[in-house]
N, C-alpha and C. Protein backbone atom coordinates (compact mmCIF):
# COMPACT_ATOMS: atom_id res chain seq x y z
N UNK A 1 67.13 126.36 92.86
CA UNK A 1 65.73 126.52 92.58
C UNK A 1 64.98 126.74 93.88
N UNK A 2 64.06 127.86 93.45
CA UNK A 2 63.06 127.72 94.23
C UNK A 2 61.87 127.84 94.53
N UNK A 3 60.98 127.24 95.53
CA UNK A 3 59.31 127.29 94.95
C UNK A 3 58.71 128.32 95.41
N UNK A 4 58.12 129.31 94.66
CA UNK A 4 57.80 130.50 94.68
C UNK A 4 55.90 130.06 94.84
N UNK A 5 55.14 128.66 94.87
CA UNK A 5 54.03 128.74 95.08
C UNK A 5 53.45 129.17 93.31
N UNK A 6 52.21 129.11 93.55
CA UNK A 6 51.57 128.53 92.15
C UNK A 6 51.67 130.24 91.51
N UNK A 7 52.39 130.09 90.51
CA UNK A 7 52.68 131.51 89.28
C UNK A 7 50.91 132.16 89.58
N UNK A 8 50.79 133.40 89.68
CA UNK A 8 49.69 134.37 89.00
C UNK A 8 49.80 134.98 88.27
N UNK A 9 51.14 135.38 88.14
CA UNK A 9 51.60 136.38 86.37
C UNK A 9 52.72 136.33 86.06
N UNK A 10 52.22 136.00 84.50
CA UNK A 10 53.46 135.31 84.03
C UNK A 10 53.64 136.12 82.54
N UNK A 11 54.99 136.76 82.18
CA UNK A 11 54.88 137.16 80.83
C UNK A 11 53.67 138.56 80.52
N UNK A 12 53.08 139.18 81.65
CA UNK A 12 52.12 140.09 81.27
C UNK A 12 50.71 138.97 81.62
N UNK A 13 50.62 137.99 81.57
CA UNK A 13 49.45 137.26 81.22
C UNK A 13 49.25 136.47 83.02
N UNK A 14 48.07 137.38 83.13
CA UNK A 14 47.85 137.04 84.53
C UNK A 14 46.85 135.76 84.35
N UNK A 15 46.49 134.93 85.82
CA UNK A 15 46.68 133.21 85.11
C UNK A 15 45.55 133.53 86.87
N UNK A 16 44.19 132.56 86.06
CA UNK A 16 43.49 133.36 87.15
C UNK A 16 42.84 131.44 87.53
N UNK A 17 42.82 130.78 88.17
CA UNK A 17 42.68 129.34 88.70
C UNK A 17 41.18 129.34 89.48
N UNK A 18 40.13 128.58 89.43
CA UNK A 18 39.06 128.20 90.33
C UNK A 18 39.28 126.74 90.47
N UNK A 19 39.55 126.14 91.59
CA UNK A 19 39.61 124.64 91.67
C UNK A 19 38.62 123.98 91.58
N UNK A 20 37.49 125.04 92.49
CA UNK A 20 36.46 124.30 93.03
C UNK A 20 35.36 124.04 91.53
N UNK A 21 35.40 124.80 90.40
CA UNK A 21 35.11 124.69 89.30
C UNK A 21 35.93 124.32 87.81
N UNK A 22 37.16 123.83 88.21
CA UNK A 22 38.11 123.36 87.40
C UNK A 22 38.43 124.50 86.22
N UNK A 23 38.50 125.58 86.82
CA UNK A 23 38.38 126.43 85.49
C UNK A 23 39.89 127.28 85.44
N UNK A 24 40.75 127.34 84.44
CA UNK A 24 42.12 128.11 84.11
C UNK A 24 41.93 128.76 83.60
N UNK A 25 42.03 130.56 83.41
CA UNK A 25 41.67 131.44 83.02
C UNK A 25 43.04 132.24 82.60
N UNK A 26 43.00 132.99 81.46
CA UNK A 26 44.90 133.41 81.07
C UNK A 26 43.65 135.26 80.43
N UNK A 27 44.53 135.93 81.33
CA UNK A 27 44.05 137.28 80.90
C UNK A 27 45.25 137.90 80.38
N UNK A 28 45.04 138.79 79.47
CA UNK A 28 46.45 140.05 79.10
C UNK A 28 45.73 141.63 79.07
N UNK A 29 44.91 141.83 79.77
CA UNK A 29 44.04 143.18 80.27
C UNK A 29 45.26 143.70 80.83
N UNK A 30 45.91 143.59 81.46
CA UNK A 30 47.25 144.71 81.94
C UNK A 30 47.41 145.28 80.29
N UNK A 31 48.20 144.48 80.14
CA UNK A 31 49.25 144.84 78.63
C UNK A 31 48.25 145.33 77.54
N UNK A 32 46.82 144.74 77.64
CA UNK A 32 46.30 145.65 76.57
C UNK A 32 46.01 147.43 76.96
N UNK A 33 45.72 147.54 78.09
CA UNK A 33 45.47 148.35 78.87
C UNK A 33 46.76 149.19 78.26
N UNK A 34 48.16 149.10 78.38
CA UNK A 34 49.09 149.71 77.89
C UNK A 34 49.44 150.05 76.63
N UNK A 35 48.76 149.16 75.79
CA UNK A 35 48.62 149.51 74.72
C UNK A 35 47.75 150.30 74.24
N UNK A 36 46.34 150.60 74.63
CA UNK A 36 45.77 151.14 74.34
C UNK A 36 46.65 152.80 75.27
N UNK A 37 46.81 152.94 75.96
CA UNK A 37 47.80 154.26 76.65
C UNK A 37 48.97 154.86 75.38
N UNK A 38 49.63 153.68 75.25
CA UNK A 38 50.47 154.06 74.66
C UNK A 38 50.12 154.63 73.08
N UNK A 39 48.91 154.22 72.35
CA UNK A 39 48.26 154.47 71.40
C UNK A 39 47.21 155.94 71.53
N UNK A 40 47.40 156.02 72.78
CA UNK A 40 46.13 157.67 73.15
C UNK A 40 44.51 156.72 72.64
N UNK A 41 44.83 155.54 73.02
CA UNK A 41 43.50 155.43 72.58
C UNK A 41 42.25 154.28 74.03
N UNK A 42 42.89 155.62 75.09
CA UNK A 42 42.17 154.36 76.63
C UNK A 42 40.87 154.68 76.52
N UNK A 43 40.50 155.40 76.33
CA UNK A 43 38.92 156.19 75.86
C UNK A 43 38.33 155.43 74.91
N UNK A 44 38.78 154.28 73.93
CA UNK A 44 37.81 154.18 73.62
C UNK A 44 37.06 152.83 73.80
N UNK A 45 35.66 152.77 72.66
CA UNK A 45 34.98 152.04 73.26
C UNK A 45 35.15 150.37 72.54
N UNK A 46 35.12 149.53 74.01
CA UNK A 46 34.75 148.30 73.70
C UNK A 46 34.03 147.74 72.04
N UNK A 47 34.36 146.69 71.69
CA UNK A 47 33.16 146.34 70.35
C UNK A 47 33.16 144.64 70.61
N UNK A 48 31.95 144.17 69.65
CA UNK A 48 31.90 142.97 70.23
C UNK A 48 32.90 142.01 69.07
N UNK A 49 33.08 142.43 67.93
CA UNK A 49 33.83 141.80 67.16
C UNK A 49 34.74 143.37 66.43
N UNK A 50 36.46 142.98 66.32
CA UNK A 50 37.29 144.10 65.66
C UNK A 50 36.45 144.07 64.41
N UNK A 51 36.38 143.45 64.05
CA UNK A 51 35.68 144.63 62.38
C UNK A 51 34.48 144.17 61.80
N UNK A 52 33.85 145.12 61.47
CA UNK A 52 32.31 145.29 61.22
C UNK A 52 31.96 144.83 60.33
N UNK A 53 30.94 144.11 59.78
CA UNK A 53 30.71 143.37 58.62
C UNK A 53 30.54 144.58 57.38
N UNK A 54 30.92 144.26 56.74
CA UNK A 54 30.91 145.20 55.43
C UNK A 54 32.32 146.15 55.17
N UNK A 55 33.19 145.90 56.53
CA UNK A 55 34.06 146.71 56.16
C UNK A 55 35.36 146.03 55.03
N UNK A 56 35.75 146.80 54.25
CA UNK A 56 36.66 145.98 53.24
C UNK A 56 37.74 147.24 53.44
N UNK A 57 39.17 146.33 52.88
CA UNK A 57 40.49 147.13 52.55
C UNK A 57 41.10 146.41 51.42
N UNK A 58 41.43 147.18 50.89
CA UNK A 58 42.04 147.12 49.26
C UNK A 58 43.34 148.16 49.43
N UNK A 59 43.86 147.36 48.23
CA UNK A 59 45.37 148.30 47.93
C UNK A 59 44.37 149.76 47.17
N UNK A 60 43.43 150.00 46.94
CA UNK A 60 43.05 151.33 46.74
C UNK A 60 42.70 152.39 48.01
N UNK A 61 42.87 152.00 48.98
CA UNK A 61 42.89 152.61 50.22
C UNK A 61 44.10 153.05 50.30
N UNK A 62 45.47 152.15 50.07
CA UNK A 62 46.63 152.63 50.61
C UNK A 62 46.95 154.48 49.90
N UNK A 63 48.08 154.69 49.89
CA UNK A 63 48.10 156.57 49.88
C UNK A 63 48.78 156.15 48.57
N UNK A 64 48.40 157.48 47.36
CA UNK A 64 48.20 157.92 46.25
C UNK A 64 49.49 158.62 46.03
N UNK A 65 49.79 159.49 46.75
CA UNK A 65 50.69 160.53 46.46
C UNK A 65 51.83 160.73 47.78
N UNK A 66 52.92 161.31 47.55
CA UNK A 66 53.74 161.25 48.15
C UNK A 66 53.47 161.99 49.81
N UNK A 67 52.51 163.78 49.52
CA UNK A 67 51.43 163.79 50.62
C UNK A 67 51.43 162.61 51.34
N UNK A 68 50.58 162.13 51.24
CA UNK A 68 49.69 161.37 51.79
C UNK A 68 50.55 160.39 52.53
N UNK A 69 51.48 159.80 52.07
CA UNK A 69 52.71 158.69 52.59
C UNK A 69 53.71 159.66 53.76
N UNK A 70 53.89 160.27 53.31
CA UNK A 70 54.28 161.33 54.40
C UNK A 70 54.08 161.43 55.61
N UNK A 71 52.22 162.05 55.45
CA UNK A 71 51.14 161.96 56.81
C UNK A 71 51.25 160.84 57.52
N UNK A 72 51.23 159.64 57.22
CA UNK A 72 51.29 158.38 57.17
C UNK A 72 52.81 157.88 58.24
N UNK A 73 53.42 158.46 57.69
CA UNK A 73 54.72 158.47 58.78
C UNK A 73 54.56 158.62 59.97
N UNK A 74 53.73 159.82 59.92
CA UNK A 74 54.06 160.44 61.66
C UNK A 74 53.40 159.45 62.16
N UNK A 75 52.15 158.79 61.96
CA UNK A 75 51.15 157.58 62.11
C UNK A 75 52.07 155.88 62.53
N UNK A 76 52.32 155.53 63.86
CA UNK A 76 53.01 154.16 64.58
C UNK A 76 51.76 153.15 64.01
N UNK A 77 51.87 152.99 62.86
CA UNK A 77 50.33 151.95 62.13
C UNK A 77 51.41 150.80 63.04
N UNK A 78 52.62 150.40 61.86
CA UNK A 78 53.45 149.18 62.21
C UNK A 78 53.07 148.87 63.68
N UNK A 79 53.92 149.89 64.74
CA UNK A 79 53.90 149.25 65.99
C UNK A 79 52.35 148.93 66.41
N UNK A 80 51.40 149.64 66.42
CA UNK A 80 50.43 149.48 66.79
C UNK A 80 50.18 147.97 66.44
N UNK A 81 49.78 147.63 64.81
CA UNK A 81 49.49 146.36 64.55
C UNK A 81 50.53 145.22 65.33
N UNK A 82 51.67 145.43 65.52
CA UNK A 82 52.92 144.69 65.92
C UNK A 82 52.27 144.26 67.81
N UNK A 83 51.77 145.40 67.97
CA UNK A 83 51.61 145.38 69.69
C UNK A 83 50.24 144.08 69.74
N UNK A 84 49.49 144.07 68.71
CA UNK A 84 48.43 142.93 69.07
C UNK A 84 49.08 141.82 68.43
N UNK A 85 49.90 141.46 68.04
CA UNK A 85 50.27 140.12 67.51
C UNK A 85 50.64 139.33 69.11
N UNK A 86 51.08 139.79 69.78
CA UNK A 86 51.33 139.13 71.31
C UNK A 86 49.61 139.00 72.09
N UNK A 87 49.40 139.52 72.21
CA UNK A 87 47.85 139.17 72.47
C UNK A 87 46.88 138.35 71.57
N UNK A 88 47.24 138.33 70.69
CA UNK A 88 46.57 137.41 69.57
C UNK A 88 47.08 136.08 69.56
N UNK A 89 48.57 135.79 69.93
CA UNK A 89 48.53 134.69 69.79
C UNK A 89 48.45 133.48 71.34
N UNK A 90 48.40 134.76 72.52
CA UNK A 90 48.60 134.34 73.91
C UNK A 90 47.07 134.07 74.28
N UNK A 91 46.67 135.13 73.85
CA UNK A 91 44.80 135.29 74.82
C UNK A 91 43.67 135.31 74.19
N UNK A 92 44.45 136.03 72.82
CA UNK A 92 42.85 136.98 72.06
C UNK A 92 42.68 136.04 70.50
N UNK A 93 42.69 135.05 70.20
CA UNK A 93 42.49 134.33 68.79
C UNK A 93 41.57 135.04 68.30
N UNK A 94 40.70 135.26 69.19
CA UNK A 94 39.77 136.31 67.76
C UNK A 94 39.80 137.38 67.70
N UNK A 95 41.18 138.25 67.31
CA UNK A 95 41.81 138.65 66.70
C UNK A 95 42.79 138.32 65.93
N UNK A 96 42.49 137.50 65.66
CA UNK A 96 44.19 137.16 64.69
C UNK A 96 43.27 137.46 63.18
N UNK A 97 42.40 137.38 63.16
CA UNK A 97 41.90 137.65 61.14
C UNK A 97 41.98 139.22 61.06
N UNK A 98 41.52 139.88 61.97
CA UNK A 98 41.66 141.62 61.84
C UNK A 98 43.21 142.06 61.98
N UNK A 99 43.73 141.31 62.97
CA UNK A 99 45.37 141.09 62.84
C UNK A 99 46.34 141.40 61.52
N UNK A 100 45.77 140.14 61.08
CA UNK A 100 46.22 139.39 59.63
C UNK A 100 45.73 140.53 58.67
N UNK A 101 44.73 140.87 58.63
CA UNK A 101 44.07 141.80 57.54
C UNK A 101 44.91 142.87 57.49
N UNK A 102 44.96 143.23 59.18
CA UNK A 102 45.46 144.76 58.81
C UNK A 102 47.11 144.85 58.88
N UNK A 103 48.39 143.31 58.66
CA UNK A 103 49.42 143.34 58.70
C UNK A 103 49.53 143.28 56.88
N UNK A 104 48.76 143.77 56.27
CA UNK A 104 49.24 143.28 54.50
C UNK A 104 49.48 144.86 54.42
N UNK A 105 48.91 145.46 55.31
CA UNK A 105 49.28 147.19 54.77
C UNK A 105 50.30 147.72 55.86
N UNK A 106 50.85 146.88 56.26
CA UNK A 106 52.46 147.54 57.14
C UNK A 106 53.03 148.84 56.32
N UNK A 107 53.46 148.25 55.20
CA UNK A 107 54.54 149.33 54.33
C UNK A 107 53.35 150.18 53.74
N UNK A 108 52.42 150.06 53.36
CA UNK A 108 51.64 151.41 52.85
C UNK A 108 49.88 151.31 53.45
N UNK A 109 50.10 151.93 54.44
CA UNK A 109 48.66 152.27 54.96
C UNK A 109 48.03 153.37 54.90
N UNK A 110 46.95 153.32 54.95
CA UNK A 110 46.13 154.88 54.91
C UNK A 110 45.16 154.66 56.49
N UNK A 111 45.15 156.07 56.64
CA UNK A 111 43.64 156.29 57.52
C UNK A 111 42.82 155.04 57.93
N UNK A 112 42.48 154.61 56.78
CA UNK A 112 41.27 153.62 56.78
C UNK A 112 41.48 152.40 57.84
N UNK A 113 43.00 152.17 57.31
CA UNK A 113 43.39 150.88 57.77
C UNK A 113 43.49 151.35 59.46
C-alpha cells in the first residue's frame, strides 16, 4: 500500500473539499459532459428541473405500428436512460423520478419519451 494523499477523483466523481468551511462536494460534470457528447446532445440547454409540469407519458405514446418501432431502433433510448442511472444514484437524486419515469418505456418508446 500506498498513500497517494487525499483522493480528488474517484470513479468519474471528482470530490471537491473546503476545510476552512467544512464543506464536501462530489461532482460527475466530467461524465455527464460525455454523455451528453456521446448523445450529440452538448448544445443543449441547461433546465432547472428534467421535466416540466404538465408533461405526462402513457403507454399511448409508445409506437402503434411496426413503422414506428423500427424508427425507434435506430434511437440508443435504452443506453441513454441507462447512462443517467450512475449519476442519479452518485450525485444527481433529483433525477431519479424522471429516471424512473422514463425506464417503464425501455422496450417500447416513442419520440416523446
Amino acid at each position: 500500500m500506498k498513500n497517494l494523499g487525499e483522493a480528488s477523483f474517484v470513479l468519474s466523481i471528482k470530490i471537491l473539499r473546503d476545510l476552512s468551511q467544512s464543506i464536501l462536494r462530489l461532482s460527475q460534470e466530467s461524465y455527464i459532459d460525455k454523455v451528453l457528447d456521446k448523445f450529440s446532445m452538448k448544445d443543449s440547454k441547461p433546465r432547472d428541473t428534467p421535466i416540466a409540469i404538465g408533461d405526462k407519458f402513457s403507454i399511448k405514446q409508445c409506437p402503434n405500428n411496426d413503422l414506428e418501432r423500427i424508427q425507434m431502433q435506430k434511437i440508443p433510448y435504452a443506453s441513454g436512460v441507462g447512462s443517467l442511472m450512475y449519476p442519479q444514484i452518485c450525485t444527481r437524486p433529483d433525477i431519479t423520478f424522471v429516471v424512473g419515469v422514463l425506464g417503464r418505456y425501455l422496450s417500447n418508446s416513442e419520440m416523446q419519451h
